[in-house]
C-alpha atoms as a PDB file:
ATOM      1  CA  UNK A   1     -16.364 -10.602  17.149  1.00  0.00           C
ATOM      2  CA  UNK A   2     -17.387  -7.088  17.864  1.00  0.00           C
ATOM      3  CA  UNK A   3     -14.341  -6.331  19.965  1.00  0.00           C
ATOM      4  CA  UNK A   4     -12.267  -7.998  17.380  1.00  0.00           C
ATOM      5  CA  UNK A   5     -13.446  -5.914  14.632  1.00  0.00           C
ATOM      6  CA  UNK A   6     -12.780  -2.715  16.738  1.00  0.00           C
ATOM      7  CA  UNK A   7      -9.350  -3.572  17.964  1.00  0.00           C
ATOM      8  CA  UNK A   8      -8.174  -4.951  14.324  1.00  0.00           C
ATOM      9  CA  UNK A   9      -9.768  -1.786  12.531  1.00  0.00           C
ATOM     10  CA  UNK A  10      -8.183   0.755  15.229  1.00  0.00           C
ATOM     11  CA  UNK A  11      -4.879  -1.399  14.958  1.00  0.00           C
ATOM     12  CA  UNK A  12      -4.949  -0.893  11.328  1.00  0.00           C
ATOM     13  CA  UNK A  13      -5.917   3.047  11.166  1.00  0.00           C
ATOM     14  CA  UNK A  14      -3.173   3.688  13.599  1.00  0.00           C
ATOM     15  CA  UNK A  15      -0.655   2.148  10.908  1.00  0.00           C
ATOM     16  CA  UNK A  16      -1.328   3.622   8.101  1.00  0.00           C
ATOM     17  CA  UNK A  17      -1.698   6.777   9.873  1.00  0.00           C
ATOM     18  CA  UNK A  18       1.999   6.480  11.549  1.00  0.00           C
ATOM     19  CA  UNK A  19       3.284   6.016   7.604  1.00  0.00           C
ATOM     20  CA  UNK A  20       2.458   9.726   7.198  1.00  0.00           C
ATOM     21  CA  UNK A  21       4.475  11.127   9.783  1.00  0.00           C
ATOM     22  CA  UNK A  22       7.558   8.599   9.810  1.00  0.00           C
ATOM     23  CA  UNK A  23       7.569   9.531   6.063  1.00  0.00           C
ATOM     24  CA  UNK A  24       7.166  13.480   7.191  1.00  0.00           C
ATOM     25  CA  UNK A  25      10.125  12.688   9.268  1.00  0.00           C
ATOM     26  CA  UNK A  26       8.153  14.813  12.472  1.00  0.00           C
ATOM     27  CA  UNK A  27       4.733  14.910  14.732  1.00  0.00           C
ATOM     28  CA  UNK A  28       4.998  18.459  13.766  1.00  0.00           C
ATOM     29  CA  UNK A  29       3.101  17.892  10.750  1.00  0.00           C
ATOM     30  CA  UNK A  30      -0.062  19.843  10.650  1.00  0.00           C
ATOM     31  CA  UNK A  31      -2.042  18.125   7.520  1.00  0.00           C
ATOM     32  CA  UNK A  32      -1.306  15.119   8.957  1.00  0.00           C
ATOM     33  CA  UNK A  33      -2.480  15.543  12.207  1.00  0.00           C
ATOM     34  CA  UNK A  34      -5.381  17.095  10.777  1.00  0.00           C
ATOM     35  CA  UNK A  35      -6.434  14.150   8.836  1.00  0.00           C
ATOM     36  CA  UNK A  36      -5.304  11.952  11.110  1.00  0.00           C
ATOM     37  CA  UNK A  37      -7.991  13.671  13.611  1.00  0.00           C
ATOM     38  CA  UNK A  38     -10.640  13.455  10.634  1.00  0.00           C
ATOM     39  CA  UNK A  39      -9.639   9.612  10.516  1.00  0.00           C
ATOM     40  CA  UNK A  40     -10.202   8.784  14.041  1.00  0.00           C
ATOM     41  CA  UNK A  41     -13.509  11.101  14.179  1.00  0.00           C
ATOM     42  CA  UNK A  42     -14.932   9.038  11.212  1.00  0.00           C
ATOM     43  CA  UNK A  43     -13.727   5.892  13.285  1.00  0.00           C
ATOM     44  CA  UNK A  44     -15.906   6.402  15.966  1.00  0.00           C
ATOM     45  CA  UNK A  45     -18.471   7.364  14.369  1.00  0.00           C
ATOM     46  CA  UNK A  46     -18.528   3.908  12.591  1.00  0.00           C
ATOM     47  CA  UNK A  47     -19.252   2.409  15.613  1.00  0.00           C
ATOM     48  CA  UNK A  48     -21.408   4.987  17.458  1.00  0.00           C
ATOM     49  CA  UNK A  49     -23.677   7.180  14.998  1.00  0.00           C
ATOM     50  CA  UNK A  50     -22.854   4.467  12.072  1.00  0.00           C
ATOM     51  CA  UNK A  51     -22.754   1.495  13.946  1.00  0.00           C
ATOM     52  CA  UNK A  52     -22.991  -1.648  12.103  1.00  0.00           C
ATOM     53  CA  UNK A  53     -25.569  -4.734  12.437  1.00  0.00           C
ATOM     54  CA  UNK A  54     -23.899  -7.592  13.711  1.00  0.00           C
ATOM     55  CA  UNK A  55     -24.385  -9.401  10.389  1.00  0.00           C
ATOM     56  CA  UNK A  56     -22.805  -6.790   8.310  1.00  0.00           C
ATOM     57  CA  UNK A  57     -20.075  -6.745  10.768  1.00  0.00           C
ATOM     58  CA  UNK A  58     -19.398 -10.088  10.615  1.00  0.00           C
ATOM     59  CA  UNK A  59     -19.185  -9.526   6.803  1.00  0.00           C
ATOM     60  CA  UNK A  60     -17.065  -7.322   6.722  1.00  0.00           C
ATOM     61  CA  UNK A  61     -14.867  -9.089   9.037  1.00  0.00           C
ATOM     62  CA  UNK A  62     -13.549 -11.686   7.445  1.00  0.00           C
ATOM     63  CA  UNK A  63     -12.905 -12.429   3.495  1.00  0.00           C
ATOM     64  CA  UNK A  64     -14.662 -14.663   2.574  1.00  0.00           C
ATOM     65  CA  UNK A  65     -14.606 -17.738  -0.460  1.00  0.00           C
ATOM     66  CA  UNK A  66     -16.909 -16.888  -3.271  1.00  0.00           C
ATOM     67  CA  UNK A  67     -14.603 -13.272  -3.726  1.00  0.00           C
ATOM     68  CA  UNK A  68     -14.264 -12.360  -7.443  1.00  0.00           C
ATOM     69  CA  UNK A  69     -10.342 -13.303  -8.313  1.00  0.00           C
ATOM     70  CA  UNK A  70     -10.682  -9.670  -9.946  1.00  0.00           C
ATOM     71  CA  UNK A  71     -11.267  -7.773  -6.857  1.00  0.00           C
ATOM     72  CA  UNK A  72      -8.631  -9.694  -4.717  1.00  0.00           C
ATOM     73  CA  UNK A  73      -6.317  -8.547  -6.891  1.00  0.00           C
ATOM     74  CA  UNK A  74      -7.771  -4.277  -7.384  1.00  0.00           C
ATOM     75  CA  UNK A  75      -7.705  -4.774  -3.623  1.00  0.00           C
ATOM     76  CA  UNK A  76      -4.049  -5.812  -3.180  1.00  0.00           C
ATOM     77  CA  UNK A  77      -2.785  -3.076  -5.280  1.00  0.00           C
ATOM     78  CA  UNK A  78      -5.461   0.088  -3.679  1.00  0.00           C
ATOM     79  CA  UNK A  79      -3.639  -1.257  -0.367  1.00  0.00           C
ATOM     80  CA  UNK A  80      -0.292  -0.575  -2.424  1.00  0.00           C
ATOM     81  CA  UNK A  81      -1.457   2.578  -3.941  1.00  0.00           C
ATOM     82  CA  UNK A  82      -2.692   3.870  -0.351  1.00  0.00           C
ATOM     83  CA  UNK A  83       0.741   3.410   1.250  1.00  0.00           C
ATOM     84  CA  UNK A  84       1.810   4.934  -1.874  1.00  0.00           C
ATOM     85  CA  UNK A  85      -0.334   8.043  -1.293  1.00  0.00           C
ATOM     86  CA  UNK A  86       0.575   8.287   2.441  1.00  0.00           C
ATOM     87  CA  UNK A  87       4.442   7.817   2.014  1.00  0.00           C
ATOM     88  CA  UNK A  88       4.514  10.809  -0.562  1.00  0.00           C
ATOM     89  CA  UNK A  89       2.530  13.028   0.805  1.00  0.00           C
ATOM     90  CA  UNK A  90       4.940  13.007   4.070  1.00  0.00           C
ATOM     91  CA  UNK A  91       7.932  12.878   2.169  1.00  0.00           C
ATOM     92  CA  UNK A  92       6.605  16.092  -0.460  1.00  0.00           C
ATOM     93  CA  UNK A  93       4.807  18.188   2.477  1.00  0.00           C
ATOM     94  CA  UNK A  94       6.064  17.021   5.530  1.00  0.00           C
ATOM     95  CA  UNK A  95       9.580  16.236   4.531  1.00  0.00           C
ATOM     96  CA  UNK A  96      11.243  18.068   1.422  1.00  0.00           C
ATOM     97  CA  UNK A  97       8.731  20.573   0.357  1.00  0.00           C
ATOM     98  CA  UNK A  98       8.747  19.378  -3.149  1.00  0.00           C
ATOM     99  CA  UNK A  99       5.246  20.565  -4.357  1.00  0.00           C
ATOM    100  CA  UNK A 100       4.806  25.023  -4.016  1.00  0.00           C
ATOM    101  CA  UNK A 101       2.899  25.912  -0.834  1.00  0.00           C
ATOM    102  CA  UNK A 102      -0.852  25.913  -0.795  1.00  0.00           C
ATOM    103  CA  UNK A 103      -2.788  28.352   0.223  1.00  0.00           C
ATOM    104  CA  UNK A 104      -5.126  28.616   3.071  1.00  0.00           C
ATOM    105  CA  UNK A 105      -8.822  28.264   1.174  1.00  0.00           C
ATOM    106  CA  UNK A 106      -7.267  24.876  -0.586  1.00  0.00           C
ATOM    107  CA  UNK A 107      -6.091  23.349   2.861  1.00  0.00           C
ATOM    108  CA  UNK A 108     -10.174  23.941   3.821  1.00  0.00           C
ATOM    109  CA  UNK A 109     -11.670  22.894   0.724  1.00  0.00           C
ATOM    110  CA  UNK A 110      -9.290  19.741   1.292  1.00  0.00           C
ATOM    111  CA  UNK A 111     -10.568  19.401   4.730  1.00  0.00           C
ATOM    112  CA  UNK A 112     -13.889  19.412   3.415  1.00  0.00           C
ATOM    113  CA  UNK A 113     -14.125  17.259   0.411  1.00  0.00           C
ATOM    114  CA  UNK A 114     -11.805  14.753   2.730  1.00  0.00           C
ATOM    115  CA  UNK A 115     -14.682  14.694   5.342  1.00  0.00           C
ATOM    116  CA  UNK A 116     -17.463  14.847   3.337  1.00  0.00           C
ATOM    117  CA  UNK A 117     -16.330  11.474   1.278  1.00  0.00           C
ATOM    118  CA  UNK A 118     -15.581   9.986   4.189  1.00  0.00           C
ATOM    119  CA  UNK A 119     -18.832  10.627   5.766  1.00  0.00           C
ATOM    120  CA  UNK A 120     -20.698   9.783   2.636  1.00  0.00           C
ATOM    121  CA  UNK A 121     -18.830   6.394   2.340  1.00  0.00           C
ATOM    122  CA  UNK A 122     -20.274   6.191   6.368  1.00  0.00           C
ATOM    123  CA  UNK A 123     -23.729   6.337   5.566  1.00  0.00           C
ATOM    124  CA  UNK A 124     -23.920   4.492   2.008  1.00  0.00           C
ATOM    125  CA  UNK A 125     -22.139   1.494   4.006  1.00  0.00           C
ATOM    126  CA  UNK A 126     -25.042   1.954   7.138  1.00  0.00           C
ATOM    127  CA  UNK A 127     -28.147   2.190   4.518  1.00  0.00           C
ATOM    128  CA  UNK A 128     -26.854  -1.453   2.495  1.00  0.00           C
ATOM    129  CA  UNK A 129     -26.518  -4.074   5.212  1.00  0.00           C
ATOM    130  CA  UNK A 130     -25.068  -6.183   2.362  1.00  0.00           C
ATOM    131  CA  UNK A 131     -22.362  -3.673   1.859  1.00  0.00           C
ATOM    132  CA  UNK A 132     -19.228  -6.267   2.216  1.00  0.00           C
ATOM    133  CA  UNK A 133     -15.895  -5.296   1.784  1.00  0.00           C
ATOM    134  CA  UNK A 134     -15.368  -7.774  -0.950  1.00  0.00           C
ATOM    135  CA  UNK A 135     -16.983  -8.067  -4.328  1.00  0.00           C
ATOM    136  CA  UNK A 136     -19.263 -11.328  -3.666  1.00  0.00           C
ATOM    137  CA  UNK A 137     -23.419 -12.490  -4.216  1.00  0.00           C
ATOM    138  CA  UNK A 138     -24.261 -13.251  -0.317  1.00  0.00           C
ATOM    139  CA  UNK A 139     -26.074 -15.941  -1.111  1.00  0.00           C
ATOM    140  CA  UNK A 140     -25.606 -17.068   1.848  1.00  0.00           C
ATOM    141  CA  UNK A 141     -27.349 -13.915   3.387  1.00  0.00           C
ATOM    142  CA  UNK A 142     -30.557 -13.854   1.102  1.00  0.00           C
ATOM    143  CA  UNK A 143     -28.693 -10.785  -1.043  1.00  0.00           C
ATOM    144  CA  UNK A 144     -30.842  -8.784  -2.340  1.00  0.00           C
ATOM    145  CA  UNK A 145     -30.453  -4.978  -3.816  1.00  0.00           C
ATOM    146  CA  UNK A 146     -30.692  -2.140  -2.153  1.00  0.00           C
ATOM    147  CA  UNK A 147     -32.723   0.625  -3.498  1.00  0.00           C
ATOM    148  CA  UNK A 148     -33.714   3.002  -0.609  1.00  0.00           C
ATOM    149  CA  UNK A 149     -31.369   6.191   0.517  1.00  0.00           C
ATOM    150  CA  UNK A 150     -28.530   7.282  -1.342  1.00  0.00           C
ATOM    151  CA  UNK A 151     -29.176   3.911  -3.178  1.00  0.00           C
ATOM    152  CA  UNK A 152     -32.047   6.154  -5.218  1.00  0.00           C
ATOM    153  CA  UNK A 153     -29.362   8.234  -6.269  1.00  0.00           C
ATOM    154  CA  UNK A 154     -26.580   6.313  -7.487  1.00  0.00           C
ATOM    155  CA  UNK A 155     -25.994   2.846  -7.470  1.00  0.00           C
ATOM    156  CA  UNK A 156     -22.709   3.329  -5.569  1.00  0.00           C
ATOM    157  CA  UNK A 157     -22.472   5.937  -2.916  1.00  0.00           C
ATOM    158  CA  UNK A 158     -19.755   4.549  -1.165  1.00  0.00           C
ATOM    159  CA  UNK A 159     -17.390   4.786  -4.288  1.00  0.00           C
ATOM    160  CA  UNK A 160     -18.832   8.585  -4.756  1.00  0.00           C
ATOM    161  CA  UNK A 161     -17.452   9.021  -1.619  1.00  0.00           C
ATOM    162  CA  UNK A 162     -14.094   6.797  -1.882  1.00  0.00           C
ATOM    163  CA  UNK A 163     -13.440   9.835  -4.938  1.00  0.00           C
ATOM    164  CA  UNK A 164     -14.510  12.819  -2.575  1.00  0.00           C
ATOM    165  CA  UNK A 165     -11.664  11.453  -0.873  1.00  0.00           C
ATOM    166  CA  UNK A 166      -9.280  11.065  -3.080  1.00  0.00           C
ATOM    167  CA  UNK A 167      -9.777  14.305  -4.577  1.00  0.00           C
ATOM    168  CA  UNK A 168      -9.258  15.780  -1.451  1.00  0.00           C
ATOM    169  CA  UNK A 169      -6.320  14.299   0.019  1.00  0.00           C
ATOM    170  CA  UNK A 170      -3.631  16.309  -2.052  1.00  0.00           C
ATOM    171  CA  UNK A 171      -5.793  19.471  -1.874  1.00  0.00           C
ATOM    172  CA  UNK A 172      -5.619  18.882   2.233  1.00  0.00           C
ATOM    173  CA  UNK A 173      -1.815  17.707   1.817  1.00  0.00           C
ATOM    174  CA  UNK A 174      -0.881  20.937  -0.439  1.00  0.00           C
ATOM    175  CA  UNK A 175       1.160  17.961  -2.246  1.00  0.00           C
ATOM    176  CA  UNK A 176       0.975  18.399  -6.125  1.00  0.00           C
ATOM    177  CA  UNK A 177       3.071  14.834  -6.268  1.00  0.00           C
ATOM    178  CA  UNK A 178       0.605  12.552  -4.463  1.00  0.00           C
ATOM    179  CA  UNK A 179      -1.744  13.477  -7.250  1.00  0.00           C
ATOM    180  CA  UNK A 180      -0.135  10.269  -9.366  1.00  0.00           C
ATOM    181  CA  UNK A 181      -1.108   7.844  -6.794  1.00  0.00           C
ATOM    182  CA  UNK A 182      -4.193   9.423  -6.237  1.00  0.00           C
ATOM    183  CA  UNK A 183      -5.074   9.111  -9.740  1.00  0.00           C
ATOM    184  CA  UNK A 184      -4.272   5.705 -10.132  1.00  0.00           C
ATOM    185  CA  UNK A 185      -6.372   4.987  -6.970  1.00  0.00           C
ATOM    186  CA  UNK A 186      -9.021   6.939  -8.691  1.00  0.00           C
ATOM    187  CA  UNK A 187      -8.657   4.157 -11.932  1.00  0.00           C
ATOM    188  CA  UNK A 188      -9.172   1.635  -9.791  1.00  0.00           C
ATOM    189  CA  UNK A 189     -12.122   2.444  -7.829  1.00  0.00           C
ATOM    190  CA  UNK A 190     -13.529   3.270 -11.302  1.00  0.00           C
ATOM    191  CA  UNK A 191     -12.632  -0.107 -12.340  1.00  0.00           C
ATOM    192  CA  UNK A 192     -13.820  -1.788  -9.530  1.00  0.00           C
ATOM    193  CA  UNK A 193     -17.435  -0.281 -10.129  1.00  0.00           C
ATOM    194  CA  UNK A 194     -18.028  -1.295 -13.422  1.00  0.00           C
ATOM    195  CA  UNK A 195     -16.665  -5.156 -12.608  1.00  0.00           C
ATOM    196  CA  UNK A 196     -19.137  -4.894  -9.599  1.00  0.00           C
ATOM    197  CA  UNK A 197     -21.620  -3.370 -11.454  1.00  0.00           C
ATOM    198  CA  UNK A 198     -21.603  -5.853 -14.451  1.00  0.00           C
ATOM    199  CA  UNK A 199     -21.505  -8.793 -11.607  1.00  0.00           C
ATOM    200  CA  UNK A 200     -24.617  -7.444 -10.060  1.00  0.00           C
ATOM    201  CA  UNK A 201     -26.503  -7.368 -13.153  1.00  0.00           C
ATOM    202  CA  UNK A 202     -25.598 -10.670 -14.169  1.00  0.00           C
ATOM    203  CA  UNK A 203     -25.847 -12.160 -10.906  1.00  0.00           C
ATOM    204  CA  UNK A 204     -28.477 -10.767  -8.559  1.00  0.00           C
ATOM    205  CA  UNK A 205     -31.836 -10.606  -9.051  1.00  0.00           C
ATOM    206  CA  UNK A 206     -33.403  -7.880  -9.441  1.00  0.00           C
ATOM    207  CA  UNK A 207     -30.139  -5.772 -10.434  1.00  0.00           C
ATOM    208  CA  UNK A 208     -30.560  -4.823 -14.122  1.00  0.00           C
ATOM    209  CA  UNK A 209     -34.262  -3.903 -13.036  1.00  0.00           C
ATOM    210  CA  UNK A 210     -32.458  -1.651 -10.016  1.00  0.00           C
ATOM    211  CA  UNK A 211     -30.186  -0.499 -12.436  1.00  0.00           C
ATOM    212  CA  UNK A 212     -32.820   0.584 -15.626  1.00  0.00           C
ATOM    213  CA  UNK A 213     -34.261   2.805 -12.790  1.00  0.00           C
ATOM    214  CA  UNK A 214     -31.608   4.066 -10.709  1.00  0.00           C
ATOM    215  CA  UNK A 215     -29.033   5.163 -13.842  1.00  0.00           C
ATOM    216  CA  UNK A 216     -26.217   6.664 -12.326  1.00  0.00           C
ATOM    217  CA  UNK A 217     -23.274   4.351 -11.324  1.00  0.00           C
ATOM    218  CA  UNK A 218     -21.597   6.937  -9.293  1.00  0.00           C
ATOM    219  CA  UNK A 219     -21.688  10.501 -10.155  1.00  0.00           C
ATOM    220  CA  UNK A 220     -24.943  11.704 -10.827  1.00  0.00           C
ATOM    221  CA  UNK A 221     -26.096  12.899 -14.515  1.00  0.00           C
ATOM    222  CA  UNK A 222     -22.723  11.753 -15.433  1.00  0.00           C
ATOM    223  CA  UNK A 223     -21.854   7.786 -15.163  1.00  0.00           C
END
């Protein structure tokens, strides 16, 4: 299962990854070597420094029946929106030059806010070993809600840092045009949180009691 997981995921990364430079047209792309590099590093550190529990991993594995319909569905078109993101960010920065050129300090501060989401998404998804990859009650893991780590923050740090993200792909890409699929990626994850968020309450016990104390959805003294 392990070896599985690793292969698929790698398989996977290395796909998407290739849709940035076939749409830049050239290897000779620095952003997108640069977060191709940031990719991989955050791979391995999902299986070294953020290793997973074998349960979680087997969770996370495999979909599984009890998914909200809902979230099948905001999944199939993030995967959409992602290629979406990845395809014109090659073609604007890699490719025709579409958006003006960046400067320097924005291509950092893209670096950073593209690592530090990632990162954060690492160790929300470490601290909740019932953080699945589909919206489900595990009831057939004894769910229960987390409420330790960044969990005492907000009540979804690996969203938080799905938007870091986000927000700093098209800084990192110096692409003002992947901004529209970034936004609607934004909507969704947004979306996604408050369907989760209203299914936890509803559903898990000890959730609206989580929730009244822990207030915070995702960004804090905001929502």
């Amino acid at each position: 299962m392990k070896n599985g997981y690793f292969i698929k995921q790698l398989f996977g990364a290395l796909i998407f990854f290739s849709v940035i430079f076939i749409s830049a047209g050239t290897l000779h792309f620095t952003a997108g070597i640069i977060y191709t590099a940031l990719g991989l590093t955050m791979f391995a550190l999902n299986h070294t420094a953020f290793k997973l529990s074998p349960e979680l991993l087997k969770e996370r594995s495999s979909p599984k029946e009890n998914t909200k319909p809902w979230d099948k569905k905001i999944l199939g078109i993030s995967f959409l929106t992602t290629i979406a993101m990845f395809v014109i960010a090659g073609l604007d920065a890699g490719r025709f030059h579409w958006s003006p050129e960046f400067p320097t300090s924005q291509l950092i501060l893209g670096i950073i806010l593209t690592a530090s989401g990632q990162l954060l998404f690492l160790i929300a998804q470490q601290q909740n070993k019932f953080f699945s990859s589909t919206v489900r009650i595990q009831t057939d893991r004894n769910h229960s809600v987390c409420d330790t780590g960044l969990y005492t923050i907000v009540r979804h740090p690996g969203y938080l840092g799905s938007l870091i993200q986000n927000l700093g792909f098209p800084i990192l890409f110096g692409s003002v045009w992947s901004f529209i699929p970034v936004a609607i990626s934004t909507s969704l994850i947004l979306i996604r949180t408050q369907l989760e968020d209203q299914t936890l309450q509803t559903e898990l016990t000890g959730y609206k009691e989580y929730a009244a104390k822990v207030k915070f959805k995702i960004i804090p003294f905001i929502w």
